[in-house]
PDB file of N, CA and C in Angstrom:
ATOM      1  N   UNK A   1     -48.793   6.837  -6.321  1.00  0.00           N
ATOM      2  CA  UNK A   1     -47.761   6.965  -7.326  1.00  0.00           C
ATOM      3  C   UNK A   1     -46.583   6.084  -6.940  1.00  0.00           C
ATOM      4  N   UNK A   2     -46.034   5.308  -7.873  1.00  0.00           N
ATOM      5  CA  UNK A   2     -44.779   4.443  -7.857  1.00  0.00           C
ATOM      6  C   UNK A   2     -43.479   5.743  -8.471  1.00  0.00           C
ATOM      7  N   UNK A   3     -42.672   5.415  -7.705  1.00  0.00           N
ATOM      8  CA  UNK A   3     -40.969   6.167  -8.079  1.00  0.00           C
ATOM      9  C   UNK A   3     -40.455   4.782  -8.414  1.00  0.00           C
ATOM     10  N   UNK A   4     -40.169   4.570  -9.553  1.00  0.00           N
ATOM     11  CA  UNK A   4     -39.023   3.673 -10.178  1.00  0.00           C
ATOM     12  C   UNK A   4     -37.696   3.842 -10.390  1.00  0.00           C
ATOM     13  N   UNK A   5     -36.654   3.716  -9.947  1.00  0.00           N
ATOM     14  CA  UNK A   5     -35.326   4.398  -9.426  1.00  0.00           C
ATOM     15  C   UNK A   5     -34.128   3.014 -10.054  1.00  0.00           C
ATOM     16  N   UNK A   6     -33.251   3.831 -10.826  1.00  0.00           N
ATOM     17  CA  UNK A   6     -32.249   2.742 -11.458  1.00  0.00           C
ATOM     18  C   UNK A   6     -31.063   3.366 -11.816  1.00  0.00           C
ATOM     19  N   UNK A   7     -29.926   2.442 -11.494  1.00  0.00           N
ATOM     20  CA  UNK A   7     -28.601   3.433 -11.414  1.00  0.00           C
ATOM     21  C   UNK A   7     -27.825   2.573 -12.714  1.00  0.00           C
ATOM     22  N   UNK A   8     -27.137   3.522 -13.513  1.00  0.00           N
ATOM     23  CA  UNK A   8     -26.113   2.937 -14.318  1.00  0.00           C
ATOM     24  C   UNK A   8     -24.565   4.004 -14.465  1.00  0.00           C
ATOM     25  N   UNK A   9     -23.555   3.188 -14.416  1.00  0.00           N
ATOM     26  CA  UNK A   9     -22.368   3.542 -14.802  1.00  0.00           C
ATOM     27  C   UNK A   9     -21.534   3.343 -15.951  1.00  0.00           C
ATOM     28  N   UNK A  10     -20.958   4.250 -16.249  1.00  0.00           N
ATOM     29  CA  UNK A  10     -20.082   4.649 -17.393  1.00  0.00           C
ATOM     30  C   UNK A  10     -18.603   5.119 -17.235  1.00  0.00           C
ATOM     31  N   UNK A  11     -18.171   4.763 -18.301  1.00  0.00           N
ATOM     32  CA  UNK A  11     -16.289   5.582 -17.584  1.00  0.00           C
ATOM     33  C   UNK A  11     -16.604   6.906 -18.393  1.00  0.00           C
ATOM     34  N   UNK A  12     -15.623   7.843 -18.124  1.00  0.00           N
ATOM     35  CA  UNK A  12     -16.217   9.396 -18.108  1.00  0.00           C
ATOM     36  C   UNK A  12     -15.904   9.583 -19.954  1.00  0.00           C
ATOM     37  N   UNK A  13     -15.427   8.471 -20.319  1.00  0.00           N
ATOM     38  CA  UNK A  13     -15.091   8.919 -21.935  1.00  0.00           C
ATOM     39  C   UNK A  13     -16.585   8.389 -22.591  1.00  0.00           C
ATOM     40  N   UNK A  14     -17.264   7.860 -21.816  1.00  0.00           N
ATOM     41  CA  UNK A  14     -18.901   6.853 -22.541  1.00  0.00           C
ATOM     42  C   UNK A  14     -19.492   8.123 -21.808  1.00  0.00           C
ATOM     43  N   UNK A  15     -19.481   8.958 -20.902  1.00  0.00           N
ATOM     44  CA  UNK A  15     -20.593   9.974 -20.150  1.00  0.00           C
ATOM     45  C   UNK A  15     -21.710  10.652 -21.430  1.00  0.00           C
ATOM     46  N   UNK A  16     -20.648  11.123 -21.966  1.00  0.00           N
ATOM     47  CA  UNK A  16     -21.347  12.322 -23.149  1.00  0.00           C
ATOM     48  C   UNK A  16     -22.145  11.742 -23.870  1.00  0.00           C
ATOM     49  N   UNK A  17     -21.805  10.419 -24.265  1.00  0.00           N
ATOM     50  CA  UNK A  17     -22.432   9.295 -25.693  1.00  0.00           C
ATOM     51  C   UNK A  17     -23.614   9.047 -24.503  1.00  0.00           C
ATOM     52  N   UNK A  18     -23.611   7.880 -23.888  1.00  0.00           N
ATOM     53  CA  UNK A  18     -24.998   7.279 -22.803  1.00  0.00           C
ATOM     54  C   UNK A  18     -26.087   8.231 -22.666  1.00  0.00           C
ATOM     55  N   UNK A  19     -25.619   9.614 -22.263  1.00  0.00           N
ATOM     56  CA  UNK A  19     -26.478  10.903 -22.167  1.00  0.00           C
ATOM     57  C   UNK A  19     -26.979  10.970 -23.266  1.00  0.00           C
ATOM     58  N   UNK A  20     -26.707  11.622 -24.539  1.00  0.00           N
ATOM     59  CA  UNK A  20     -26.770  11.473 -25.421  1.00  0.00           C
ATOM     60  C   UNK A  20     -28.161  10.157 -26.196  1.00  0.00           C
ATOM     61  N   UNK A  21     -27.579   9.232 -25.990  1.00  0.00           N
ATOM     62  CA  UNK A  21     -28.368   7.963 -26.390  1.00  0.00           C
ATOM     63  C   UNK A  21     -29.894   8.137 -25.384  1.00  0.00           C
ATOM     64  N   UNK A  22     -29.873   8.046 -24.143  1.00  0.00           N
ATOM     65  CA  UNK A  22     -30.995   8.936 -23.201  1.00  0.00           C
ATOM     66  C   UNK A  22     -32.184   9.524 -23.407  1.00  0.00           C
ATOM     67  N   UNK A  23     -31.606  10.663 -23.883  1.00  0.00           N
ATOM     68  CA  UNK A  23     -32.098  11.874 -24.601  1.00  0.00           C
ATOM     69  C   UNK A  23     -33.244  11.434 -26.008  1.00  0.00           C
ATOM     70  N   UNK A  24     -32.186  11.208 -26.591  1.00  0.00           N
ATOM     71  CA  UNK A  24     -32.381  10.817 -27.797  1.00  0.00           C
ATOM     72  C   UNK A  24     -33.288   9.795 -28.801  1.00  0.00           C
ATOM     73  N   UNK A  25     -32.229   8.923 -28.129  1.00  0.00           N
ATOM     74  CA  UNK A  25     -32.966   7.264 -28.456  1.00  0.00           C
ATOM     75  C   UNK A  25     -34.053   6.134 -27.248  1.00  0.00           C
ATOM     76  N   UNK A  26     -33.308   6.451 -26.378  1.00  0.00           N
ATOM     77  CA  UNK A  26     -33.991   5.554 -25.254  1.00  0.00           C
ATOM     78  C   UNK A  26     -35.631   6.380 -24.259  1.00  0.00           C
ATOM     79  N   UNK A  27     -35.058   7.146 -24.087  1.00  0.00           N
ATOM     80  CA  UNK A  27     -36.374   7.845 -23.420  1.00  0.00           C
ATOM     81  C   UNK A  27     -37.537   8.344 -24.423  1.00  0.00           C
ATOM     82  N   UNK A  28     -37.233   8.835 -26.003  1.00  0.00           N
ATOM     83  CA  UNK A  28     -38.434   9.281 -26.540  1.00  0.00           C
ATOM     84  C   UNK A  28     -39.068   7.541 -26.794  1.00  0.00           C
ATOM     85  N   UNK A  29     -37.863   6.417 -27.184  1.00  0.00           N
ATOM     86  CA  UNK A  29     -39.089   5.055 -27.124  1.00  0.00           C
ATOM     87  C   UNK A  29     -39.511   4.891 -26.203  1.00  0.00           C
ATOM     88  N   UNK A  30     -39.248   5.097 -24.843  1.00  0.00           N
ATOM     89  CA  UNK A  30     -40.382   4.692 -23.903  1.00  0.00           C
ATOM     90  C   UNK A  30     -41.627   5.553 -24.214  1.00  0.00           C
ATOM     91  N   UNK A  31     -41.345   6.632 -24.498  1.00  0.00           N
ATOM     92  CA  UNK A  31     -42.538   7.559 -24.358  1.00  0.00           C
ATOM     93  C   UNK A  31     -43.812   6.956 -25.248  1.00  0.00           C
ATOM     94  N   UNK A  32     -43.211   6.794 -26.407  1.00  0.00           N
ATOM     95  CA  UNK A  32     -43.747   5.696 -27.460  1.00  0.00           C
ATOM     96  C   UNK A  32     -44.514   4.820 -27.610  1.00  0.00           C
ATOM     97  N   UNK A  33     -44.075   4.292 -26.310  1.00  0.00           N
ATOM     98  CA  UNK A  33     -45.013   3.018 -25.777  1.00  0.00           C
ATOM     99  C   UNK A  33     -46.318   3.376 -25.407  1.00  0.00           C
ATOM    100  N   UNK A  34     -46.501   4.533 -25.221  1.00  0.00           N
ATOM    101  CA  UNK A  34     -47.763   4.869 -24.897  1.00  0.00           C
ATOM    102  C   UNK A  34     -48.625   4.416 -23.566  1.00  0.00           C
ATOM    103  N   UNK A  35     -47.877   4.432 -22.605  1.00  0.00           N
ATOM    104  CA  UNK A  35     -48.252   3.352 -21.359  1.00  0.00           C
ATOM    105  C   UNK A  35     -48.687   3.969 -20.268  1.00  0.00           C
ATOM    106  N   UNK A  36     -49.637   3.514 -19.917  1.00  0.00           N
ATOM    107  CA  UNK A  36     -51.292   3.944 -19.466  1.00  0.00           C
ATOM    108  C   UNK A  36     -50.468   4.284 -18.176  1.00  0.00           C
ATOM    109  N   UNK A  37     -50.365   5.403 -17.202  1.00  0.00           N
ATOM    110  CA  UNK A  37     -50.137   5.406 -16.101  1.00  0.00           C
ATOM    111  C   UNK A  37     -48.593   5.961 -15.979  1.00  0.00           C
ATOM    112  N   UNK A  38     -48.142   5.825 -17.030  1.00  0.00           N
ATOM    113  CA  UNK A  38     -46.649   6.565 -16.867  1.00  0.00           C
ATOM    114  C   UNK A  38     -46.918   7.931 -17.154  1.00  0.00           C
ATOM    115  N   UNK A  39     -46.262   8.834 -16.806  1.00  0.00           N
ATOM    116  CA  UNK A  39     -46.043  10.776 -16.533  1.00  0.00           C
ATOM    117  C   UNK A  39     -44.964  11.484 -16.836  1.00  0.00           C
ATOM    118  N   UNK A  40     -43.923  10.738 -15.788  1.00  0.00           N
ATOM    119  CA  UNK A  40     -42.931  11.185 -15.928  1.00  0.00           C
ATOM    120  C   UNK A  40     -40.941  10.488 -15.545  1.00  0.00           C
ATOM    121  N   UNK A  41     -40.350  11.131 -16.600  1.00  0.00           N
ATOM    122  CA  UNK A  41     -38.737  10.507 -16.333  1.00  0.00           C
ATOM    123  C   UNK A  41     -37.946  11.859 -15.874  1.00  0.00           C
ATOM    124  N   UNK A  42     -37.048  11.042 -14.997  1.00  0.00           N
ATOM    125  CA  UNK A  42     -35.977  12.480 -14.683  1.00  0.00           C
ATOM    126  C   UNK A  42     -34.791  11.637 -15.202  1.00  0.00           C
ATOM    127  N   UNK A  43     -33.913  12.233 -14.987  1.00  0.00           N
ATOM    128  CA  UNK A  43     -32.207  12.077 -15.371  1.00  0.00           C
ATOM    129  C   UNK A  43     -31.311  12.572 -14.291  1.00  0.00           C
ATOM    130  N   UNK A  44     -30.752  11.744 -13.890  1.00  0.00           N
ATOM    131  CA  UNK A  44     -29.685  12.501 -12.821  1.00  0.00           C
ATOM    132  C   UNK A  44     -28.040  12.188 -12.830  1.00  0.00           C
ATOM    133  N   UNK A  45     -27.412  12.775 -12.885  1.00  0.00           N
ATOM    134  CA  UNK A  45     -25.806  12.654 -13.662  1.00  0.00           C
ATOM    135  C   UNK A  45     -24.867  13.110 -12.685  1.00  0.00           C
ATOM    136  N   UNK A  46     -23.703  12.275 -12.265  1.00  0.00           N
ATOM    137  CA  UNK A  46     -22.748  12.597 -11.340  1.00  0.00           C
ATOM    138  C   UNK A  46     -21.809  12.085 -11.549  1.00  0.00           C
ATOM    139  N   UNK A  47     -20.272  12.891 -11.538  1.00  0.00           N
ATOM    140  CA  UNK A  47     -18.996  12.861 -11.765  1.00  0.00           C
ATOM    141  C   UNK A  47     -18.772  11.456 -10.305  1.00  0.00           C
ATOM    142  N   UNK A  48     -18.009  11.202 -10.693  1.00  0.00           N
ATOM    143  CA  UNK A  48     -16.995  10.050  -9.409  1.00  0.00           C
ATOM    144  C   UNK A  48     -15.317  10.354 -10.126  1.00  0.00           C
ATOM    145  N   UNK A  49     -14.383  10.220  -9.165  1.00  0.00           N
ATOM    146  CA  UNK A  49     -13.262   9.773  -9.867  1.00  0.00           C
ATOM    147  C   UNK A  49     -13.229   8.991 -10.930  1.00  0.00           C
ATOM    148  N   UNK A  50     -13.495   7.785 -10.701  1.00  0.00           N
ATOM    149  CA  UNK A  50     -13.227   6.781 -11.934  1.00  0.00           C
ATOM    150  C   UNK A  50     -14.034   6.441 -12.721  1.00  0.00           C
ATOM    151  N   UNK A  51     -15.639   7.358 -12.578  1.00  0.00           N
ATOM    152  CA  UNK A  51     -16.377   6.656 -13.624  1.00  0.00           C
ATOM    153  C   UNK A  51     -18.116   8.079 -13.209  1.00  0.00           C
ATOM    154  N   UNK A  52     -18.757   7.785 -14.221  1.00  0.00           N
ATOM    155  CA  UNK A  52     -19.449   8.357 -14.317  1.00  0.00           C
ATOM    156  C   UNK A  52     -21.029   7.980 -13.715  1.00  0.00           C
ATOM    157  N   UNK A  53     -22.139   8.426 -12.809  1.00  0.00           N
ATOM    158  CA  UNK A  53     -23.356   7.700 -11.980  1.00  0.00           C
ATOM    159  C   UNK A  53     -24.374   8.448 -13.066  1.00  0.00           C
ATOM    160  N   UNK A  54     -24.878   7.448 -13.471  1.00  0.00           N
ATOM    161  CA  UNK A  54     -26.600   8.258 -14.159  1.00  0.00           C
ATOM    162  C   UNK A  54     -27.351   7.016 -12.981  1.00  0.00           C
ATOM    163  N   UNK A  55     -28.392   8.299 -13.031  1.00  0.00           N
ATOM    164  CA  UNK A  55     -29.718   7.907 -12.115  1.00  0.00           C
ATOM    165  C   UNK A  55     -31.029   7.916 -12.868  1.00  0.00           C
ATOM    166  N   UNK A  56     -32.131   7.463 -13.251  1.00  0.00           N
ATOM    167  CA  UNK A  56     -33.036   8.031 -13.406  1.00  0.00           C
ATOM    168  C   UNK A  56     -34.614   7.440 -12.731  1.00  0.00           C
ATOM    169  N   UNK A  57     -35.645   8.481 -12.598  1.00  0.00           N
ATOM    170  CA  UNK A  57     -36.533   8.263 -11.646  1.00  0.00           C
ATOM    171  C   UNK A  57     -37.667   8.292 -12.926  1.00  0.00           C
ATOM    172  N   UNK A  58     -38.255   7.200 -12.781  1.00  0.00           N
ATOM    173  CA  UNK A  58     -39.697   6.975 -13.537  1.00  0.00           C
ATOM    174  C   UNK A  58     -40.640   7.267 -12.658  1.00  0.00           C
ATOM    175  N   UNK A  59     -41.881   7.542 -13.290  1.00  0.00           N
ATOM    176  CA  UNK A  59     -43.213   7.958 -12.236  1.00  0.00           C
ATOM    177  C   UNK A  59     -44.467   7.071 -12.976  1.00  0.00           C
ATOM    178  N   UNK A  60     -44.959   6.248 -12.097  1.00  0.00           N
ATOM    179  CA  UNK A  60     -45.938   5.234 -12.585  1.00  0.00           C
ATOM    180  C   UNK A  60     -47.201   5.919 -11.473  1.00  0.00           C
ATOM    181  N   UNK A  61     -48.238   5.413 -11.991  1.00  0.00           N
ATOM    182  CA  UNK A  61     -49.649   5.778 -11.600  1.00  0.00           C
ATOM    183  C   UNK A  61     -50.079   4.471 -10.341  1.00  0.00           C
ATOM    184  N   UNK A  62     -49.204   3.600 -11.137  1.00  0.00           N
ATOM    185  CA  UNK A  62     -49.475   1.772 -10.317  1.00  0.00           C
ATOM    186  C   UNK A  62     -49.137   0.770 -10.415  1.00  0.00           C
ATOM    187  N   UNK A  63     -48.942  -0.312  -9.631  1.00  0.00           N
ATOM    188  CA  UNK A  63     -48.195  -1.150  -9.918  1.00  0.00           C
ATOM    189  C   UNK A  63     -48.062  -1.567 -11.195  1.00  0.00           C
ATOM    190  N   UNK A  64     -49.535  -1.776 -11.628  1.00  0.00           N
ATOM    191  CA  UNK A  64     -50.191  -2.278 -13.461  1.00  0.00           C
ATOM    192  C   UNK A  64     -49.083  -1.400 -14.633  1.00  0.00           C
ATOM    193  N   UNK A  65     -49.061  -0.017 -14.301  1.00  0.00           N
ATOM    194  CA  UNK A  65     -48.395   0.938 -15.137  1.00  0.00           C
ATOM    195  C   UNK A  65     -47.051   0.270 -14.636  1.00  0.00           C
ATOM    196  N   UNK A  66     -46.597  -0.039 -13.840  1.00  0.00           N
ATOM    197  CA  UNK A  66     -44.465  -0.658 -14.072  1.00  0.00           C
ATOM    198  C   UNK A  66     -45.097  -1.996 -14.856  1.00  0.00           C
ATOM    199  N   UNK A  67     -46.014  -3.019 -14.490  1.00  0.00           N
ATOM    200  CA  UNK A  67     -45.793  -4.063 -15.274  1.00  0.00           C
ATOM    201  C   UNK A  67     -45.839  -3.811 -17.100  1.00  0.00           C
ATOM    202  N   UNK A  68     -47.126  -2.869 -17.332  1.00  0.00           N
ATOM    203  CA  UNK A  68     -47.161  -2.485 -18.565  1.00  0.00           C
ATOM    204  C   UNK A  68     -45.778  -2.040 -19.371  1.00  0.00           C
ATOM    205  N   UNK A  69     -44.632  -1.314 -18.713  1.00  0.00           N
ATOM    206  CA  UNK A  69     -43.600  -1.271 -18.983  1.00  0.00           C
ATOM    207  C   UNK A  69     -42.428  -2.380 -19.035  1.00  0.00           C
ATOM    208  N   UNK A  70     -42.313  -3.081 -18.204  1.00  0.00           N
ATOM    209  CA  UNK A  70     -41.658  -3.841 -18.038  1.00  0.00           C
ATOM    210  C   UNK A  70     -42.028  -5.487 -18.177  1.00  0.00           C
ATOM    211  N   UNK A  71     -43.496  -5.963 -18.045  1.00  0.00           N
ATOM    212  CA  UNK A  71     -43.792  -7.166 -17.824  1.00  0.00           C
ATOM    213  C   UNK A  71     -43.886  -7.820 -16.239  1.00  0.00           C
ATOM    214  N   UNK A  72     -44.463  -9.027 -16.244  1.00  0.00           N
ATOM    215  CA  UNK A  72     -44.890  -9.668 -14.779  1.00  0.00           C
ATOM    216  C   UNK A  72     -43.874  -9.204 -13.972  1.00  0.00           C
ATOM    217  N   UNK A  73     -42.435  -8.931 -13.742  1.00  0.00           N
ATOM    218  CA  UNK A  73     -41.164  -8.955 -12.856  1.00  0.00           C
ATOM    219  C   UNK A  73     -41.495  -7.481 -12.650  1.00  0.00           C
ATOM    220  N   UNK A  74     -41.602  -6.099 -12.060  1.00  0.00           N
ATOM    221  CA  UNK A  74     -41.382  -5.136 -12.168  1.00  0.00           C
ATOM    222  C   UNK A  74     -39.769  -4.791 -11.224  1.00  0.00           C
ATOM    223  N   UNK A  75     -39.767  -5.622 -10.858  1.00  0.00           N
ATOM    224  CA  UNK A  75     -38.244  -5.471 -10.324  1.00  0.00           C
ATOM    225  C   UNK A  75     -37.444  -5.554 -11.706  1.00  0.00           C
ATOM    226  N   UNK A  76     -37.665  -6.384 -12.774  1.00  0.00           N
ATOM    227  CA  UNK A  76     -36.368  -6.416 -13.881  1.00  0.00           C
ATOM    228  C   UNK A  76     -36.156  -4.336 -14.443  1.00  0.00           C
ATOM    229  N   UNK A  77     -35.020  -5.026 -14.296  1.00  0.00           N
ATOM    230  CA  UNK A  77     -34.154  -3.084 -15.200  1.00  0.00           C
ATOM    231  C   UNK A  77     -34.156  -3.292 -16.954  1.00  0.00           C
ATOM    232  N   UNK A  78     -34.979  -2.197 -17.399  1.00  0.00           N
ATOM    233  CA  UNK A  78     -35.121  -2.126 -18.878  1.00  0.00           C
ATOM    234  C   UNK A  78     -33.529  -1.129 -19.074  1.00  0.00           C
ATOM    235  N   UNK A  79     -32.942  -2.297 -20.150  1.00  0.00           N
ATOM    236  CA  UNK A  79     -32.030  -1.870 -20.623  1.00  0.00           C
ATOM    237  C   UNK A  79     -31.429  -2.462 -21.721  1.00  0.00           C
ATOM    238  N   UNK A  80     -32.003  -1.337 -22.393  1.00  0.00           N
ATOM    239  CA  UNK A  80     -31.442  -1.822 -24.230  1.00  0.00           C
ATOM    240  C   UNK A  80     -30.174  -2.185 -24.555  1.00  0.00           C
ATOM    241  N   UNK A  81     -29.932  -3.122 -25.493  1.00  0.00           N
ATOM    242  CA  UNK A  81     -28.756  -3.287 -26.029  1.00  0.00           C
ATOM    243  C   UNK A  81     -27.771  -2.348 -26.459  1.00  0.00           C
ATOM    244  N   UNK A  82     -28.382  -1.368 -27.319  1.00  0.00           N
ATOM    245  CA  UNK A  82     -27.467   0.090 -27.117  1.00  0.00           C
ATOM    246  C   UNK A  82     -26.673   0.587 -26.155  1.00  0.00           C
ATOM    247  N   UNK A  83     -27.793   0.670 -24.341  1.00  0.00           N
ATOM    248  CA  UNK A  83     -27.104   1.089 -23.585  1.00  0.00           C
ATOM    249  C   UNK A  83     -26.017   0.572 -22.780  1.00  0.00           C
ATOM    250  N   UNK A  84     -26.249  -1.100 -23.338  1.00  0.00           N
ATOM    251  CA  UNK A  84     -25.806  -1.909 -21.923  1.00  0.00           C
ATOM    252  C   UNK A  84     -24.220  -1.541 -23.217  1.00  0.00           C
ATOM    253  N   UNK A  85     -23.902  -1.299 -24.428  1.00  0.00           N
ATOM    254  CA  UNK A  85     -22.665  -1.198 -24.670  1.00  0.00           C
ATOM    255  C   UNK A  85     -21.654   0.091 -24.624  1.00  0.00           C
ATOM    256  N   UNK A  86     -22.253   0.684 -23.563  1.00  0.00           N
ATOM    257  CA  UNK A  86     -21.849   2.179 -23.249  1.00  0.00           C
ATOM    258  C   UNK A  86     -21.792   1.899 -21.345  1.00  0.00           C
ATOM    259  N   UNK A  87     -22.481   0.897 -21.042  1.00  0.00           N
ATOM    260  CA  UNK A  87     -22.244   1.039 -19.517  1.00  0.00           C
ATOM    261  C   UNK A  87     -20.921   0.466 -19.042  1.00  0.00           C
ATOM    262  N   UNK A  88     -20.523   0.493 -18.339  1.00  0.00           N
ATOM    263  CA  UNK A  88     -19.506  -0.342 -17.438  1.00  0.00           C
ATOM    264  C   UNK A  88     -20.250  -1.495 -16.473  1.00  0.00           C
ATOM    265  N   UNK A  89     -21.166  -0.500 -15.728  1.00  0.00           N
ATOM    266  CA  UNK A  89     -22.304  -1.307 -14.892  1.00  0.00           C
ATOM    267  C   UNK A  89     -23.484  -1.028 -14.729  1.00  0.00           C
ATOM    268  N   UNK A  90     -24.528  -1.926 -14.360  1.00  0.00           N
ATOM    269  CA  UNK A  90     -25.985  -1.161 -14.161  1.00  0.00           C
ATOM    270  C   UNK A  90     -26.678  -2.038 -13.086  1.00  0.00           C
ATOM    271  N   UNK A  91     -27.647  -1.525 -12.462  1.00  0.00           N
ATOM    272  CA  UNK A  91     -28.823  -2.238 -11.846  1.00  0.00           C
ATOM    273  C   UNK A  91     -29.217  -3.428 -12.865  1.00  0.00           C
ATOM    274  N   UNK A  92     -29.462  -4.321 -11.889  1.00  0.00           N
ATOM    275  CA  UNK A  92     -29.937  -5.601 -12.406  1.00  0.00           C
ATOM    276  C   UNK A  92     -31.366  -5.723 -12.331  1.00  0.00           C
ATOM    277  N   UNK A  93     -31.827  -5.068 -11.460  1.00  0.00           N
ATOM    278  CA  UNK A  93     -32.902  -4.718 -10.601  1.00  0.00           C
ATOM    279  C   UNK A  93     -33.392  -3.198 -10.512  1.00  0.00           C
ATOM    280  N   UNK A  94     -34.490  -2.724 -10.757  1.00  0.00           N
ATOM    281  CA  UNK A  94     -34.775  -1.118 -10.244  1.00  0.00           C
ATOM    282  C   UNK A  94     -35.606  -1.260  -9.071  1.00  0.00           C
ATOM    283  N   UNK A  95     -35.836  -0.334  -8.266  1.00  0.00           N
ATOM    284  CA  UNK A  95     -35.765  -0.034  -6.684  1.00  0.00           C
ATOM    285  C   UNK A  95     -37.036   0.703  -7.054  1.00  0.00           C
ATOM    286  N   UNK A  96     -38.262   0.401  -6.370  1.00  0.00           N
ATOM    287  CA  UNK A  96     -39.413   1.108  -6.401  1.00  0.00           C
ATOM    288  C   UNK A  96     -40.101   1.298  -4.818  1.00  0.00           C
ATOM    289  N   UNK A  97     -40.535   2.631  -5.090  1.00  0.00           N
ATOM    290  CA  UNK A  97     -40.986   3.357  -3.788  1.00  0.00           C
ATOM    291  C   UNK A  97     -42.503   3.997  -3.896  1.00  0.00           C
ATOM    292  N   UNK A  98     -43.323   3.445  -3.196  1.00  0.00           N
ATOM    293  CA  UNK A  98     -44.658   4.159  -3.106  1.00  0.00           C
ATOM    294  C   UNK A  98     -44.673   5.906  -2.303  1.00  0.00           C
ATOM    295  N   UNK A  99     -45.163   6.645  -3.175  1.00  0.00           N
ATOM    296  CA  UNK A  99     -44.997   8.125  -2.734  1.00  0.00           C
ATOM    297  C   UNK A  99     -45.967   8.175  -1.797  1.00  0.00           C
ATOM    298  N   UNK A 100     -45.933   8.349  -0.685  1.00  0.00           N
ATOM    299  CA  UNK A 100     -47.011   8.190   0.701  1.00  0.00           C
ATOM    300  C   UNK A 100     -47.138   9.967   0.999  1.00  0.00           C
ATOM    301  N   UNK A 101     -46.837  11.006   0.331  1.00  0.00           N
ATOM    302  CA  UNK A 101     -47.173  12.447   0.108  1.00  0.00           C
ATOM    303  C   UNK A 101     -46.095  13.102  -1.151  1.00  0.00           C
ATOM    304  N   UNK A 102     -46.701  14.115  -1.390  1.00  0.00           N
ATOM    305  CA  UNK A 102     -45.634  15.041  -1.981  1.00  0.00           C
ATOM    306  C   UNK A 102     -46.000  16.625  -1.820  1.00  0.00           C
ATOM    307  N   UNK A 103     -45.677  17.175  -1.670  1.00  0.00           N
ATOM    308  CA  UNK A 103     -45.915  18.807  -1.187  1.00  0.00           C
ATOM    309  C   UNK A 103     -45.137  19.468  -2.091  1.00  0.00           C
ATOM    310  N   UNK A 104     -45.413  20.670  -2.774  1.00  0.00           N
ATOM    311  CA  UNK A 104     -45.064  21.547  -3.481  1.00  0.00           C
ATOM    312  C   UNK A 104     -45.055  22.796  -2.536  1.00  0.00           C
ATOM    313  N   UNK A 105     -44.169  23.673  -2.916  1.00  0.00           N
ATOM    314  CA  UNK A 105     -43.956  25.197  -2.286  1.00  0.00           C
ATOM    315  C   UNK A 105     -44.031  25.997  -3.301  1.00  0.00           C
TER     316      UNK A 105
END
């Protein structure tokens, strides 16, 4: 399993809207895509003083499943035009990690 990991920022008055858009618009089109090897998205959201951290973690089956999403680069960060006008900043790049176990309790 691939963890696909990508950070974007917002100032705390864009927090509610970006989330929002997430939810809504951006994550049910990926789902959409129908792409062989993808499972699962998380969301992860954190206050800062001056600005707002979303995280989120994709779950690919294999390398093939990030390219199917993204194309030949799986390093490039998918990010719609919608979102990039709600960010302040984002990954240019997403950060991928091969899961070498996972254990449940």
């Amino acid at each position: 399993m691939i963890k696909r990991i990508w950070h974007g920022w917002t100032n705390h008055e864009n927090a509610d809207k970006y989330e929002n858009l997430l939810k809504n618009e951006i994550f049910p089109g990926i789902e959409a895509k129908n792409i062989h090897g993808y499972s699962n998205i998380q969301l992860l959201r954190r206050a800062h003083e001056s600005e707002v951290e979303f995280i989120t973690i994709m779950d690919f089956e294999s390398w093939e499943s990030v390219k199917a999403f993204v194309g030949e680069d799986p390093a490039k960060s998918y990010v719609p035009e919608n979102a990039r006008k709600v960010l302040s900043r984002y990954d240019e790049n997403s950060q991928h990690y091969e899961v070498r176990e996972n254990r449940s309790y």
